[in-house]
N, C-alpha and C. Protein backbone atom coordinates (compact mmCIF):
# COMPACT_ATOMS: atom_id res chain seq x y z
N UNK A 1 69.31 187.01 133.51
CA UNK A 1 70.26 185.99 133.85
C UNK A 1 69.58 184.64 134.01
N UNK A 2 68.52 184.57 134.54
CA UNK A 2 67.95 183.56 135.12
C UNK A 2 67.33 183.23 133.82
N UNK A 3 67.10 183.74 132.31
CA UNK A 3 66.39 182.92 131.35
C UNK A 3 67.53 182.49 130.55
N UNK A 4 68.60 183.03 130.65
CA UNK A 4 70.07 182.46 130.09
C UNK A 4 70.21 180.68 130.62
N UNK A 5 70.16 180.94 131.67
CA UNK A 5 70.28 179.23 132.76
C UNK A 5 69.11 178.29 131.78
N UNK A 6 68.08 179.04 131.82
CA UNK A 6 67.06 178.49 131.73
C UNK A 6 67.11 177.80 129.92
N UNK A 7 67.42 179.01 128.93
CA UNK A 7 67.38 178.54 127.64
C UNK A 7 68.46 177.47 127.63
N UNK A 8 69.91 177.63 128.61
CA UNK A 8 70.68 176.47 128.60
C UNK A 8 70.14 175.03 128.65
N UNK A 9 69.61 174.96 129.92
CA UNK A 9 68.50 173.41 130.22
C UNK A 9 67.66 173.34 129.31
N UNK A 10 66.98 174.18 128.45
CA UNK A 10 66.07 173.64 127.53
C UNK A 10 66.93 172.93 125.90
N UNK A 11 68.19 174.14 125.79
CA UNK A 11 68.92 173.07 124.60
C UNK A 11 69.88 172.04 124.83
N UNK A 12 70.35 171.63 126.71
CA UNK A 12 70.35 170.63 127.09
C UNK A 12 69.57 169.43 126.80
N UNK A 13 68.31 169.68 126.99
CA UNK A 13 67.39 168.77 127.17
C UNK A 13 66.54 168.37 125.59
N UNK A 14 67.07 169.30 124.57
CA UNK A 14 66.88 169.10 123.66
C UNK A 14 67.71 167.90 122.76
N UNK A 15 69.05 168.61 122.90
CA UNK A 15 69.64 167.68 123.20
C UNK A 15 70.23 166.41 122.97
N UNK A 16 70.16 166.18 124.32
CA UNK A 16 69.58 165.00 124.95
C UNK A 16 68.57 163.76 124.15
N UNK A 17 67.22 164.58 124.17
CA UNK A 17 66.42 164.05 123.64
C UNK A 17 67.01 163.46 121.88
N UNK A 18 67.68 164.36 121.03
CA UNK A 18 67.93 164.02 119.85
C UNK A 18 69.12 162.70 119.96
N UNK A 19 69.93 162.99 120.98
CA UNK A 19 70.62 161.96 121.55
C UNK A 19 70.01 160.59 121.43
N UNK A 20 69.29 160.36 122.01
CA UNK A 20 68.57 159.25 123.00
C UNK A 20 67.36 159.11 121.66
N UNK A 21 66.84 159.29 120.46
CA UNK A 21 66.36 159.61 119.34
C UNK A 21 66.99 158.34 118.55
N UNK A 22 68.40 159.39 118.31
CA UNK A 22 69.47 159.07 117.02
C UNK A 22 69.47 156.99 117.89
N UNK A 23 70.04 157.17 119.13
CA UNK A 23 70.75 155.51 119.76
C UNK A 23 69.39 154.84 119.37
N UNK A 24 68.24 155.29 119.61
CA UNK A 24 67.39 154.01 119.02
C UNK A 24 66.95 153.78 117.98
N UNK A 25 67.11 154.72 116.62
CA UNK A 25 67.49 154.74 115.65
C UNK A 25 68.22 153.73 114.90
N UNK A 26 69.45 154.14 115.16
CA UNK A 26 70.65 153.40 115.29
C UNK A 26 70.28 151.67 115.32
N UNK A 27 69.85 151.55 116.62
CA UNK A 27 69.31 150.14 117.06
C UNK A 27 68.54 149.12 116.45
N UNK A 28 67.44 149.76 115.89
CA UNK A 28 66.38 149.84 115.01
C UNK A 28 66.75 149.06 114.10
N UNK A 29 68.13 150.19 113.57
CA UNK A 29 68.70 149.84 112.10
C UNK A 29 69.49 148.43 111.60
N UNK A 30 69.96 148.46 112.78
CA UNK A 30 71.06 147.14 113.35
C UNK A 30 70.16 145.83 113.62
N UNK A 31 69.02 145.85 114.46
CA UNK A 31 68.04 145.14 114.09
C UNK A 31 67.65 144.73 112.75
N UNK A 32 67.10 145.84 112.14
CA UNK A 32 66.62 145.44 110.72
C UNK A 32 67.55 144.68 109.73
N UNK A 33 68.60 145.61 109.81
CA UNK A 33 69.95 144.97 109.10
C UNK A 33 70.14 143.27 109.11
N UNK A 34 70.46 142.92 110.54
CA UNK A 34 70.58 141.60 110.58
C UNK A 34 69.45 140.70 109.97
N UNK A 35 68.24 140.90 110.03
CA UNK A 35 66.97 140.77 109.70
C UNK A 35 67.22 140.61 107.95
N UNK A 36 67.54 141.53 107.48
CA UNK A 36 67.76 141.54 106.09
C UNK A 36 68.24 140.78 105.69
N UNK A 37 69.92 140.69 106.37
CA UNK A 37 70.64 139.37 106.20
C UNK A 37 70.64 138.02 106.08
N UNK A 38 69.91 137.82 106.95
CA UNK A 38 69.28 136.41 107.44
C UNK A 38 68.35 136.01 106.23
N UNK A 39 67.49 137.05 105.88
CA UNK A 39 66.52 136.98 104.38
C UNK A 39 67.06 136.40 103.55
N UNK A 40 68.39 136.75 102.88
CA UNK A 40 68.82 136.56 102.35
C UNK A 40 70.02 135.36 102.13
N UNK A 41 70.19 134.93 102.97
CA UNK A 41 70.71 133.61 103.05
C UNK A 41 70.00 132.46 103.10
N UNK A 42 70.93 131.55 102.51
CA UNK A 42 70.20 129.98 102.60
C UNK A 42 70.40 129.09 103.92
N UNK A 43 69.87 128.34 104.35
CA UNK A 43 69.71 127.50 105.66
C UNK A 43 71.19 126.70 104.90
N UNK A 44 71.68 126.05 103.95
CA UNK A 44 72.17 125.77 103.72
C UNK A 44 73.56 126.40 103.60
N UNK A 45 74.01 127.52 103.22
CA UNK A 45 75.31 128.23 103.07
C UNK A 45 75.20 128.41 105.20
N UNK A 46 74.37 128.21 105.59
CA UNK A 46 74.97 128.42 107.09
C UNK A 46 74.67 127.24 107.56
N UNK A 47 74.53 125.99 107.26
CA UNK A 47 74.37 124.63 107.47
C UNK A 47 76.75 124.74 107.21
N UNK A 48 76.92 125.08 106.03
CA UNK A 48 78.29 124.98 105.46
C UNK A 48 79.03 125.43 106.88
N UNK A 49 78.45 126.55 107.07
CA UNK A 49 79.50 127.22 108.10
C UNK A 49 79.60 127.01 109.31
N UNK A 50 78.67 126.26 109.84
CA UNK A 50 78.51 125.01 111.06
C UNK A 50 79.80 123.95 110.76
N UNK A 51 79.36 123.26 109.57
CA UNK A 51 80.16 121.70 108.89
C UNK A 51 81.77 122.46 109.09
N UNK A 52 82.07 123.62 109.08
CA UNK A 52 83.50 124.22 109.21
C UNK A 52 83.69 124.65 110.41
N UNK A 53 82.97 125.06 111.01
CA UNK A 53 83.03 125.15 112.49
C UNK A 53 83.32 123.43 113.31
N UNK A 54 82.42 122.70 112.72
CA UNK A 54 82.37 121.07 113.82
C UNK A 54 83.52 120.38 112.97
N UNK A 55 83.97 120.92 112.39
CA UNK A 55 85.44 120.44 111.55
C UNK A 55 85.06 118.44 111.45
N UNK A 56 84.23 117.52 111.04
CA UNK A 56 84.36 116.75 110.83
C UNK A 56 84.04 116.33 109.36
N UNK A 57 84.57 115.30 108.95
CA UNK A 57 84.34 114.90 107.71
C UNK A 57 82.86 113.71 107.59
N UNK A 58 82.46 113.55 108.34
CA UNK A 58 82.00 112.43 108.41
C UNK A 58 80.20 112.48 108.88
N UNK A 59 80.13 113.52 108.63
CA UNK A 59 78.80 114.54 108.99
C UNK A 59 77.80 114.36 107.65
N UNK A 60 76.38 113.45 107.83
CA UNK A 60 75.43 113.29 106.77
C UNK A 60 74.53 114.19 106.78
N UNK A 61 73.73 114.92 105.55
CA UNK A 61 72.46 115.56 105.35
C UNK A 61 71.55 114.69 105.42
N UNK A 62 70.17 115.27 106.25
CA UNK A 62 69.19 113.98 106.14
C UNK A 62 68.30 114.92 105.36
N UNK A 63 67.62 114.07 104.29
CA UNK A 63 66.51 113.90 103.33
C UNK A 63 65.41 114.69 104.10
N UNK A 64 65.42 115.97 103.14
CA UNK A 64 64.32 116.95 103.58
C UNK A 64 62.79 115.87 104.33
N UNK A 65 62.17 114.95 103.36
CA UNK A 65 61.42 113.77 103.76
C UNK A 65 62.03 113.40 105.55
N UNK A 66 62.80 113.15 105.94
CA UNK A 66 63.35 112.75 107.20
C UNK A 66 63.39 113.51 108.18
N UNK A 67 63.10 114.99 107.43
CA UNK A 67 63.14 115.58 109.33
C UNK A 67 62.05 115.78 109.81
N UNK A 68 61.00 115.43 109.08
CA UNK A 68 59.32 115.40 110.34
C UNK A 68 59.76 114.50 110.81
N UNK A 69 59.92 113.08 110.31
CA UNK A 69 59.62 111.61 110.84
C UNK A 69 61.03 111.66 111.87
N UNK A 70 62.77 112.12 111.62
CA UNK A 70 63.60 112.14 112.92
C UNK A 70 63.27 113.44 113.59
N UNK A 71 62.64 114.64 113.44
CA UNK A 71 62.85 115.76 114.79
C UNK A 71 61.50 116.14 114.96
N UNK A 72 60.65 115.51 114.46
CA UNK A 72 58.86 115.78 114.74
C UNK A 72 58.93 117.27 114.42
N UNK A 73 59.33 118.08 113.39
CA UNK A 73 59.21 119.06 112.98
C UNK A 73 58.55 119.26 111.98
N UNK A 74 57.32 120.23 111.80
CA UNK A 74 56.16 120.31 110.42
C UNK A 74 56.60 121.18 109.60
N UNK A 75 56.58 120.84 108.33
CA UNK A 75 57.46 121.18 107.21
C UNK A 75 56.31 123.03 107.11
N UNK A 76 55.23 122.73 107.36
CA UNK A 76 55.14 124.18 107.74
C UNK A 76 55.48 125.26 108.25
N UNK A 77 55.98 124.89 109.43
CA UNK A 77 56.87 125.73 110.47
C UNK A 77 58.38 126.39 109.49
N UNK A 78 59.19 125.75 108.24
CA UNK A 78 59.97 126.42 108.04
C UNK A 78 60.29 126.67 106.21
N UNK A 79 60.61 127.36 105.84
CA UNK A 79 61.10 127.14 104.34
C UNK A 79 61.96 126.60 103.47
N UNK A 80 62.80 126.35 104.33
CA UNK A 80 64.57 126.01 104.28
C UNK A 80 65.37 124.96 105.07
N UNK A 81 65.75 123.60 104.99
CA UNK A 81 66.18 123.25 106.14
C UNK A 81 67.54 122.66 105.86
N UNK A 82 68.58 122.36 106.86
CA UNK A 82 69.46 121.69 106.25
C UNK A 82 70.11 120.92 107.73
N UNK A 83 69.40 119.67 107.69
CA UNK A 83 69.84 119.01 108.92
C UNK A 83 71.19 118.18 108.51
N UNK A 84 72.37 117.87 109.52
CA UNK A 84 73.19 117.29 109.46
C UNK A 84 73.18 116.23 110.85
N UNK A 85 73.80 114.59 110.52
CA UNK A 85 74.07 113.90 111.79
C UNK A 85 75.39 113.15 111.16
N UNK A 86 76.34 112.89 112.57
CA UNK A 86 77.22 111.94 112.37
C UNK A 86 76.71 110.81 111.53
N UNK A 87 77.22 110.11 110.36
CA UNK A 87 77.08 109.04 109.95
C UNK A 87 77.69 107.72 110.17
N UNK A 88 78.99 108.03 110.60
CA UNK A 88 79.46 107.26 111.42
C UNK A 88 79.26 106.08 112.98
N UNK A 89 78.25 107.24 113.54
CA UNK A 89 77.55 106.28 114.92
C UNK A 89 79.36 106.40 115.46
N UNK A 90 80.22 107.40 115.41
CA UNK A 90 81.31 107.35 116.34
C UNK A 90 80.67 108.71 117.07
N UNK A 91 79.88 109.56 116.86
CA UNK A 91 79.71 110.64 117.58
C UNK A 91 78.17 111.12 117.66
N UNK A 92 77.85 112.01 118.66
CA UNK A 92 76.37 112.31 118.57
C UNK A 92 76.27 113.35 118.34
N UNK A 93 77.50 114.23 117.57
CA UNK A 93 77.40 115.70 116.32
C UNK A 93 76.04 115.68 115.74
N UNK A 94 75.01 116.77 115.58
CA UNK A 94 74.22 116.59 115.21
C UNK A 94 74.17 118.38 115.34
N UNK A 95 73.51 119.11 113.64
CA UNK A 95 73.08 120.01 113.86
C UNK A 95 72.03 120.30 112.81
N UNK A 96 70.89 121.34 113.25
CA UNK A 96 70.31 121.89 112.06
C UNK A 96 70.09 123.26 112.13
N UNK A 97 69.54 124.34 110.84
CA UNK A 97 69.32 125.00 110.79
C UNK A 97 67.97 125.02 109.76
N UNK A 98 67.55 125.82 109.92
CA UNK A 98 66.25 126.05 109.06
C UNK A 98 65.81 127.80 109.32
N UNK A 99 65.12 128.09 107.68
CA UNK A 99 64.79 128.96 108.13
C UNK A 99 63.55 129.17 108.28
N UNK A 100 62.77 130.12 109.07
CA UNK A 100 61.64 129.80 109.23
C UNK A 100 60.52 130.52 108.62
N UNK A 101 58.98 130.03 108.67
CA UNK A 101 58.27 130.58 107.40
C UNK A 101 58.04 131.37 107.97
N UNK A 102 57.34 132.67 107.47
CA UNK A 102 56.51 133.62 107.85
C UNK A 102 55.49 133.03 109.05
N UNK A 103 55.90 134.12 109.98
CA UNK A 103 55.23 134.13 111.38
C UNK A 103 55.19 132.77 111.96
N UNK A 104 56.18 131.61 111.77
CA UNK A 104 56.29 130.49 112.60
C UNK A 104 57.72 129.99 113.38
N UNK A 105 58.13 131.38 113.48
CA UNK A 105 59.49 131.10 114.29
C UNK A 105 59.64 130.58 115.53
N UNK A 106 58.56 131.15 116.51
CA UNK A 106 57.93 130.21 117.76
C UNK A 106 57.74 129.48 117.89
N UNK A 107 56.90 128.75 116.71
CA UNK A 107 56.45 127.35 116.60
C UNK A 107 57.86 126.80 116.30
N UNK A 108 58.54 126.63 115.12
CA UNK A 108 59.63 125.79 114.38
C UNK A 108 60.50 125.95 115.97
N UNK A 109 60.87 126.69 116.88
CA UNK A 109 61.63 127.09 117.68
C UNK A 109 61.05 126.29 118.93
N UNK A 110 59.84 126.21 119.03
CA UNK A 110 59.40 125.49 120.22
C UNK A 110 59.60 123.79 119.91
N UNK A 111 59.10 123.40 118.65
CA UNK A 111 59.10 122.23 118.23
C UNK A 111 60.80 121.98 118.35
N UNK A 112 61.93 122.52 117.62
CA UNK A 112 63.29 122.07 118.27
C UNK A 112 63.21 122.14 119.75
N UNK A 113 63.00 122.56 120.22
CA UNK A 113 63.24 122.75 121.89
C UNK A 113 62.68 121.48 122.22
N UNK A 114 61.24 120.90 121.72
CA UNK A 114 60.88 119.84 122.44
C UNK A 114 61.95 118.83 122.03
N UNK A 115 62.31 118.37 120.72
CA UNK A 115 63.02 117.56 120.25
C UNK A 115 64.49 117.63 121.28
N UNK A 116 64.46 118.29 121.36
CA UNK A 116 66.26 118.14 121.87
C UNK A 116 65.79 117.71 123.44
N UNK A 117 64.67 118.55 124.16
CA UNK A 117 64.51 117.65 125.34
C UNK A 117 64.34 116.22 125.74
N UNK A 118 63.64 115.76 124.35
CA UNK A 118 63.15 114.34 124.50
C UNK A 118 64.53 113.73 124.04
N UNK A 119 65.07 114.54 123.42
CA UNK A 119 66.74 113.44 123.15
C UNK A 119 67.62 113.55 124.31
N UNK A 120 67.56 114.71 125.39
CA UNK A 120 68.61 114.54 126.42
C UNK A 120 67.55 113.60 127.48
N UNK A 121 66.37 113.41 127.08
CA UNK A 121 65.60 112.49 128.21
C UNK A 121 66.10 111.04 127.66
N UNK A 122 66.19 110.82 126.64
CA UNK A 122 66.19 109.15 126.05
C UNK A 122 67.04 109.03 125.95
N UNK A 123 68.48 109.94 125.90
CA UNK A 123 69.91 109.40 125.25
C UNK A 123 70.93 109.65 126.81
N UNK A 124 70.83 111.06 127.57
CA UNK A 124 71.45 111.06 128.66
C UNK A 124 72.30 109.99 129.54
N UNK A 125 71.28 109.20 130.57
CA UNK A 125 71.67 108.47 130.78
C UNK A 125 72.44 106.95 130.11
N UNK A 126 72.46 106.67 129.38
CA UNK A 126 72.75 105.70 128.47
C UNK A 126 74.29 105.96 127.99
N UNK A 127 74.36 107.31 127.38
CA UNK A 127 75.61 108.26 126.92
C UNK A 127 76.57 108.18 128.57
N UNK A 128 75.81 108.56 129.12
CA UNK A 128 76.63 109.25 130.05
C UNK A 128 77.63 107.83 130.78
N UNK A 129 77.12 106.98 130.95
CA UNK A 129 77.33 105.73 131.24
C UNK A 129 78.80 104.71 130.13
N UNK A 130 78.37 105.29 129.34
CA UNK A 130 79.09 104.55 127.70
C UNK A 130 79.94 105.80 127.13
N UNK A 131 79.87 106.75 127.29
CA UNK A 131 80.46 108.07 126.64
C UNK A 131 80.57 108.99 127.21
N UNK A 132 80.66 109.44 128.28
CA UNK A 132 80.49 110.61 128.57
C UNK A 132 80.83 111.86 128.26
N UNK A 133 82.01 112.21 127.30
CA UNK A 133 82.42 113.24 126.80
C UNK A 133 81.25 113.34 125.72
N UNK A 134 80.36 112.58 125.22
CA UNK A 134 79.79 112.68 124.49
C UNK A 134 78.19 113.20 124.72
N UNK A 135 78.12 112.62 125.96
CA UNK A 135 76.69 113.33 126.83
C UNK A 135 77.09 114.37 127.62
N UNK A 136 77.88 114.74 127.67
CA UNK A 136 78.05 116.73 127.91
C UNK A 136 77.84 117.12 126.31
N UNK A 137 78.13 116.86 125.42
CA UNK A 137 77.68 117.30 123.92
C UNK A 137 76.14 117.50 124.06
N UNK A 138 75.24 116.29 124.70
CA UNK A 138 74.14 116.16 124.69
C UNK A 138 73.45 117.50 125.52
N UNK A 139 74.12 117.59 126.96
CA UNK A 139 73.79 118.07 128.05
C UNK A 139 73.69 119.59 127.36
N UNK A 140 75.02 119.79 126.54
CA UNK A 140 75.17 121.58 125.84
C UNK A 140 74.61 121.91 124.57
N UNK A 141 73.31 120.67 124.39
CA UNK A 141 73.04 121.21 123.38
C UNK A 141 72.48 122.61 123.76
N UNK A 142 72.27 123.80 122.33
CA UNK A 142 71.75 124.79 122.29
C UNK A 142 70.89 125.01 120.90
N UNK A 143 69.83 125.92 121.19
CA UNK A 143 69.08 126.28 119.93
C UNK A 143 69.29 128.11 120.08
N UNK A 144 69.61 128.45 118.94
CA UNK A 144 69.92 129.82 118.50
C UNK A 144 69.14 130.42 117.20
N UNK A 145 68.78 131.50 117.67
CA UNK A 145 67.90 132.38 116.37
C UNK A 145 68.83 133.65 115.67
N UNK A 146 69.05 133.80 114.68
CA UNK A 146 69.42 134.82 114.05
C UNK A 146 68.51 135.49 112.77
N UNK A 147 67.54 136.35 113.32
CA UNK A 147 66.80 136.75 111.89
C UNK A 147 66.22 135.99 112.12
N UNK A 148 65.53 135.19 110.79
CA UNK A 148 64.54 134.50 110.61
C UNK A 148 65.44 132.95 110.79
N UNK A 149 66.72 132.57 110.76
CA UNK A 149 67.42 131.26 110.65
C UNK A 149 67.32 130.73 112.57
N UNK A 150 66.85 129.92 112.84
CA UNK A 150 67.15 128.84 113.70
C UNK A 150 67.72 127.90 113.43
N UNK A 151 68.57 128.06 114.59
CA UNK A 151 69.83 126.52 114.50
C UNK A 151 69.45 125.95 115.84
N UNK A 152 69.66 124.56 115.73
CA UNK A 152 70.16 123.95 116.92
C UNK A 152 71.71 122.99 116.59
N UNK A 153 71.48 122.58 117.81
CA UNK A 153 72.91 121.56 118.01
C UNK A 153 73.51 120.73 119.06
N UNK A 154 73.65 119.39 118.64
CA UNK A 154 74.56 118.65 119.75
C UNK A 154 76.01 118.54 119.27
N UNK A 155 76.59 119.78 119.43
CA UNK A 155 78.09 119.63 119.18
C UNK A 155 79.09 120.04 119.91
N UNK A 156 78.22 119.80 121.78
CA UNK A 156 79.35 120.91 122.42
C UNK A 156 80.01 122.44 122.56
N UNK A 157 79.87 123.02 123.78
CA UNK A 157 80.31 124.05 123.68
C UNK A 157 80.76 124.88 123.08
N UNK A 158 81.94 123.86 122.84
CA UNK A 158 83.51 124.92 121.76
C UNK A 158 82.88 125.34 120.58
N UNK A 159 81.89 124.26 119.98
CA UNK A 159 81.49 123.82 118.95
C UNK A 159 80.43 125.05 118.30
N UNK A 160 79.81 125.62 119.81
CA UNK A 160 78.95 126.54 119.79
C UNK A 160 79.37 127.88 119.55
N UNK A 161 80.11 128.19 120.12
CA UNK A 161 81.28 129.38 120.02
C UNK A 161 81.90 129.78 118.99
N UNK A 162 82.18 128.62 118.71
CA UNK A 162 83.31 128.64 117.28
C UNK A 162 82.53 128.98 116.08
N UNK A 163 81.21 128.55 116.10
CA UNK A 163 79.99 128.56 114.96
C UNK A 163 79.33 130.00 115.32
N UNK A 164 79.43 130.77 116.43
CA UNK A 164 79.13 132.07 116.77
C UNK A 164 80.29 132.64 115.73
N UNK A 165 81.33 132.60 116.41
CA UNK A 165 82.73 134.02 115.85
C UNK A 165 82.45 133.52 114.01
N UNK A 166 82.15 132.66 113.68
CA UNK A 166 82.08 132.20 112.23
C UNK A 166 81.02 133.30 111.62
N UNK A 167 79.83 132.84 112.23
CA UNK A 167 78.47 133.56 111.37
C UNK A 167 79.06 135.18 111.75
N UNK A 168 79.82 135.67 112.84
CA UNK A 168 79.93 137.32 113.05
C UNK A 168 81.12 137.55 111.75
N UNK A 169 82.09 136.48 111.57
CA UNK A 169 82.99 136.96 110.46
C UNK A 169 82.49 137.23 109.14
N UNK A 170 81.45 136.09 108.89
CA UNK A 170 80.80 136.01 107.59
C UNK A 170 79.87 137.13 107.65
N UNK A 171 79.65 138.25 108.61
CA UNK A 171 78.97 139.13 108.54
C UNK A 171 77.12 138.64 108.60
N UNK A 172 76.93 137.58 109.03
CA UNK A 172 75.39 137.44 109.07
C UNK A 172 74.66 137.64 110.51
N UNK A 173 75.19 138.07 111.52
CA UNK A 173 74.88 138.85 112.78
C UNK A 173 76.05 139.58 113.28
């Protein structure tokens, strides 16, 4: 009786184990997957799906040449880039994506991070004073990784969200 109990807990625990196996498996896969995805897209077809998300017309590409000299970013750090800014000077919409080179996602990722700090240090107060719906844009900027693609952005919350449910429809996370 007592090895009946016993063979029970062992194909319990077997199991179990194949259980808890298969979910990180699974995980793994879903990882890789997105990973794949991201490979395979251009900084640009998800530059598009931002420009449809921030719904404005009036949104410029800057000259591959222009984004060391405007975001102090080294053209080493990525392969792919596709920066956009208001052209207008009615708004401080501003986004990019890039994708990044082999093994410099940290770097390209740290270098946006500095950039956007030194823009909520130099533009903040000034905005906030003259615009303020426009320096909470500043205040929310965010930088996001998917795969190998980093984005950032000064486009506000909604702006952020809305460009999330986009890239999950288009199936690229």
């Amino acid at each position: 009786m007592n090895e009946k109990k016993s063979g029970k807990k062992n194909i319990k625990r077997i199991f179990c184990t194949v259980m808890i196996v298969l979910q990180i498996l699974l995980f793994v896969s879903c990882e890789n997957d997105t990973a794949k995805r991201t490979n395979e897209i251009s900084a640009d077809t998800v530059a598009e799906i931002m420009l449809e998300a921030i719904g404005r017309e009036d949104m410029e590409k800057l000259d591959n040449n222009d984004i060391e000299f405007t975001l102090g970013v080294s053209p080493a750090y990525y392969t792919e880039a596709a920066v956009y800014v208001c052209s207008s000077g009615a708004s401080i919409d501003e986004f990019g994506v890039f994708k990044a080179a082999e093994g410099e996602k940290t770097r390209l990722t740290n270098s946006l991070s500095s950039y956007i700090s030194s823009s909520q240090a130099g533009k903040f107060e000034w905005l906030n004073s003259y615009n303020p719906p426009e320096a909470e844009k500043l205040e929310d900027a965010y930088i996001d990784q998917y795969g190998d693609i980093v984005v950032y952005s000064f486009c506000g919350d909604d702006c952020a969200k809305e460009f999330g449910k986009r890239l999950k429809s288009a199936g690229i996370y």
